[in-house]
Each structure stands twice: as C-alpha cells, then as structure tokens.
Protein backbone atom coordinates (compact mmCIF):
# COMPACT_ATOMS: atom_id res chain seq x y z
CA UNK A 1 -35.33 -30.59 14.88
CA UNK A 2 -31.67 -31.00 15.74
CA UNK A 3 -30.69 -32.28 11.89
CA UNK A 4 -32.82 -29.11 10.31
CA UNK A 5 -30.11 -26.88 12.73
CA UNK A 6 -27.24 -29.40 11.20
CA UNK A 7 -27.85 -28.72 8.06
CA UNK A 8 -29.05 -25.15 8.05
CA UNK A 9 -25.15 -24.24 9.76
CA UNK A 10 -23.49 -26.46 7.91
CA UNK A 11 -25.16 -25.13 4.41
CA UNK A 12 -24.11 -21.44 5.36
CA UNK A 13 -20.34 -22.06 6.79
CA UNK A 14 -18.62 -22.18 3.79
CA UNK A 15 -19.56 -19.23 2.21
CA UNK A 16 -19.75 -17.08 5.51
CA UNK A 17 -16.01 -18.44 5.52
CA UNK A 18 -14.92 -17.23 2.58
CA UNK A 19 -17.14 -13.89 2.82
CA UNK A 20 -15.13 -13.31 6.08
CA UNK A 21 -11.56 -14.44 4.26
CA UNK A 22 -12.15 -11.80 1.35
CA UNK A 23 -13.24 -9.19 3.43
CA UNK A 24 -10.57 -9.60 5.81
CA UNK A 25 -7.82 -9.35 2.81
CA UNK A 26 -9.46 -6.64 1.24
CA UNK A 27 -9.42 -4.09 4.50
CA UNK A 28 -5.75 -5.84 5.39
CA UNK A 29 -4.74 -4.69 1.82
CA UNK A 30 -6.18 -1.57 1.09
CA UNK A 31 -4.93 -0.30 5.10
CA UNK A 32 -1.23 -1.56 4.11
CA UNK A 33 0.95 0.26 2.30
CA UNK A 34 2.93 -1.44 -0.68
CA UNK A 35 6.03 -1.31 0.45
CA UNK A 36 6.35 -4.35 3.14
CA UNK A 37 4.55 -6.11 -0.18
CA UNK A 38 7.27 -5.48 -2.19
CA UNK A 39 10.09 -6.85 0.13
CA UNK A 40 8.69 -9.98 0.05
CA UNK A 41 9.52 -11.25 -3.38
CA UNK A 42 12.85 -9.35 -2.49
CA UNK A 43 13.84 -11.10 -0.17
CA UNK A 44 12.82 -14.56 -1.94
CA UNK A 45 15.08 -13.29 -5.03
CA UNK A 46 17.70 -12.68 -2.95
CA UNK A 47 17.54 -16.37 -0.63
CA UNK A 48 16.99 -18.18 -3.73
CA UNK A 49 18.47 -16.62 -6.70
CA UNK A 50 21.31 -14.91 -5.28
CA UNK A 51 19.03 -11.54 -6.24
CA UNK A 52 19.45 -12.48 -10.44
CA UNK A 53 15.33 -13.28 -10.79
CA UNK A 54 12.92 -11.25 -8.79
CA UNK A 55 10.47 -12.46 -11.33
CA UNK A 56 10.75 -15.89 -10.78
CA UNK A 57 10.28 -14.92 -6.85
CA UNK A 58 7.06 -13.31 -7.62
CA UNK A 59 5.99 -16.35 -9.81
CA UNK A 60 6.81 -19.02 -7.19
CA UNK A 61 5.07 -16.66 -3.74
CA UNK A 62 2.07 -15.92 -5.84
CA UNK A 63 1.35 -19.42 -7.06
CA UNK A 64 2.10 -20.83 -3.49
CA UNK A 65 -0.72 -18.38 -2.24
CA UNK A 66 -3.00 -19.32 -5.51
CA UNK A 67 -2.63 -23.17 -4.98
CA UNK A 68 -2.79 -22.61 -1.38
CA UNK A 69 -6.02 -21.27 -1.39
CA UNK A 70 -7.25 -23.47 -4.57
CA UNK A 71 -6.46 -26.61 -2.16
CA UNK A 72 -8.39 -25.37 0.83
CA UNK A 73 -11.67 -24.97 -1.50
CA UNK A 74 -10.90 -28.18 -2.79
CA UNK A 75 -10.72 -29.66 0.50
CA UNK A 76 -14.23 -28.49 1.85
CA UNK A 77 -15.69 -29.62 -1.20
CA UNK A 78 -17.12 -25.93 -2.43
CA UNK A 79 -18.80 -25.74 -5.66
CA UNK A 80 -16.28 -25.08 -8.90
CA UNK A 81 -17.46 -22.13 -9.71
CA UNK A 82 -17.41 -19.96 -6.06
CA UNK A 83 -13.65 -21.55 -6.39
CA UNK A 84 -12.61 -20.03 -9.68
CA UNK A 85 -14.14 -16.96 -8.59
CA UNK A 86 -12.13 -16.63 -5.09
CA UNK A 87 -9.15 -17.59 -7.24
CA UNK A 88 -9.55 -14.56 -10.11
CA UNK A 89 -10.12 -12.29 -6.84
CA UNK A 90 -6.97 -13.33 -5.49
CA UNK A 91 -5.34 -13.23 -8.70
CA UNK A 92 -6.33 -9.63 -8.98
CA UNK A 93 -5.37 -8.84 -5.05
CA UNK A 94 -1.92 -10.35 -6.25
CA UNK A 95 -1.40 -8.05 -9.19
CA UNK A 96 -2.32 -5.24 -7.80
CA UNK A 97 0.00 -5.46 -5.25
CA UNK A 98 2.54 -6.28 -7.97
CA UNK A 99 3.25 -10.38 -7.59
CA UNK A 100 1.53 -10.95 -10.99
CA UNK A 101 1.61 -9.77 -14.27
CA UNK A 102 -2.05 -8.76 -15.54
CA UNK A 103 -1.59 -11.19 -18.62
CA UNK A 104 -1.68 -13.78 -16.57
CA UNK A 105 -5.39 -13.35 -15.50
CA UNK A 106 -5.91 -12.93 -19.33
CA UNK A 107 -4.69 -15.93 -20.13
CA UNK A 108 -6.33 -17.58 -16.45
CA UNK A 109 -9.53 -15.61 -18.04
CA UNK A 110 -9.46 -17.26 -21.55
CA UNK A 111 -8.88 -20.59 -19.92
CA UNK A 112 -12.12 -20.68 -18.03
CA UNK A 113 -14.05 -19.17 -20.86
CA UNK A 114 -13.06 -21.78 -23.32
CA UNK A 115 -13.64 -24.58 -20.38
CA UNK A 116 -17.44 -23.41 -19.40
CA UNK A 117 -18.02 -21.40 -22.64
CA UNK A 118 -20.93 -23.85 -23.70
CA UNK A 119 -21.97 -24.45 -20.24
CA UNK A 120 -22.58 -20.01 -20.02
CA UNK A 121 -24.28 -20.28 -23.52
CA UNK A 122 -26.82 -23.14 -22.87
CA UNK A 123 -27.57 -21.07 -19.35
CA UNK A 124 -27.97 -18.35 -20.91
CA UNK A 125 -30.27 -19.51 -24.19
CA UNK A 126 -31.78 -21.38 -21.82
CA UNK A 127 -31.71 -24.51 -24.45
CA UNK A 128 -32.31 -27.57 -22.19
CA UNK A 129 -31.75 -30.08 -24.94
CA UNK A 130 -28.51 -31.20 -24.07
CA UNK A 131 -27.05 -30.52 -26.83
C-alpha cells in the first residue's frame, strides 16, 4: 500500500510543479506593469556595456532565464516534449515583455519542427512500421 502512495505522488509532482510555476508567472506578469521589465536589461547594458548594447543585455538575461529553466527540467528528468513546451511558453512570456525578438521563436519553432517532424507525421498517419 505504501509504494502505490509513492508512486501515485511522485507520478503527479512534476507536472503539478510546473502547472503551479506557469501559473504563478502568468498572474505575476499580466498584474506587473512593463516598466520595472524594461529596467532590467537597462541596467545590464549599462554594468556591462557601458550602455552601447542593450540588445546584447536582453540576449544574455533572457537566455540565462531560458537555460535556467531548460536545466531544472533536465534535472528532474521530465519528458522532452513537456520541456520544449515550458521553454516556447517562456520564450513567448520573454518577448512579450520585450527581452526577445519574435524571430527568435521562429527560428526556435523551425528547429523543433525539423527535429520531431517525422516523429509528428508517423503519430499522426499512425504508420507503425518504423519506417
């Protein structure tokens, strides 16, 4: 009895986690206004670039956040695909606050179609041949 409770808490924690991390970035974000956002990188420019590359400063915060959060999923061992998706949210959190530029989630976009593109079109043919 004890190892059915193990498992049944230890099969739902990871996903209640992240279901509590998005939600809990979504309502901090859309209750914020943009402007403490935007001194951010700012300040970064002006620390590391002497104020001459706020792009560069928006580059280097959002991929700290991006491989911050792609090394936590990593860590707990969650399944690829719930991690690619948490990462295009936060990708899309991140430029709509204005850290990215929206070509980049084209170009993250293209990326995963042309890694799992046969993988989505065997699932959904439903060929089973392997091939």
């Amino acid at each position: 009895m004890i190892g059915t409770e193990e498992k049944r808490v230890s099969r739902y924690r990871i996903p209640i986690l992240v279901a509590f991390f998005a939600l809990s970035t979504l309502m901090f974000i859309g209750m914020a206004s943009a402007s403490p956002y935007q001194d951010i990188p700012q300040g970064i420019n002006d620390a590391l670039f002497g104020g001459s590359n706020l792009y560069a400063a928006k580059m280097i915060l959002a991929g700290g956040i991006l491989a911050s959060i792609g090394l936590a999923m990593s860590m707990t061992k969650v399944n690829l695909m719930a991690t690619v998706i948490v990462m295009l949210t936060t990708a899309a959190i991140l430029t709509a606050i204005g850290w990215l530029d929206f070509w980049i989630i084209i170009l993250v976009a293209l990326l995963i179609v042309s890694i799992f593109g046969k993988a989505m079109i065997t699932w959904v043919s439903g060929d089973t041949s392997g091939g």
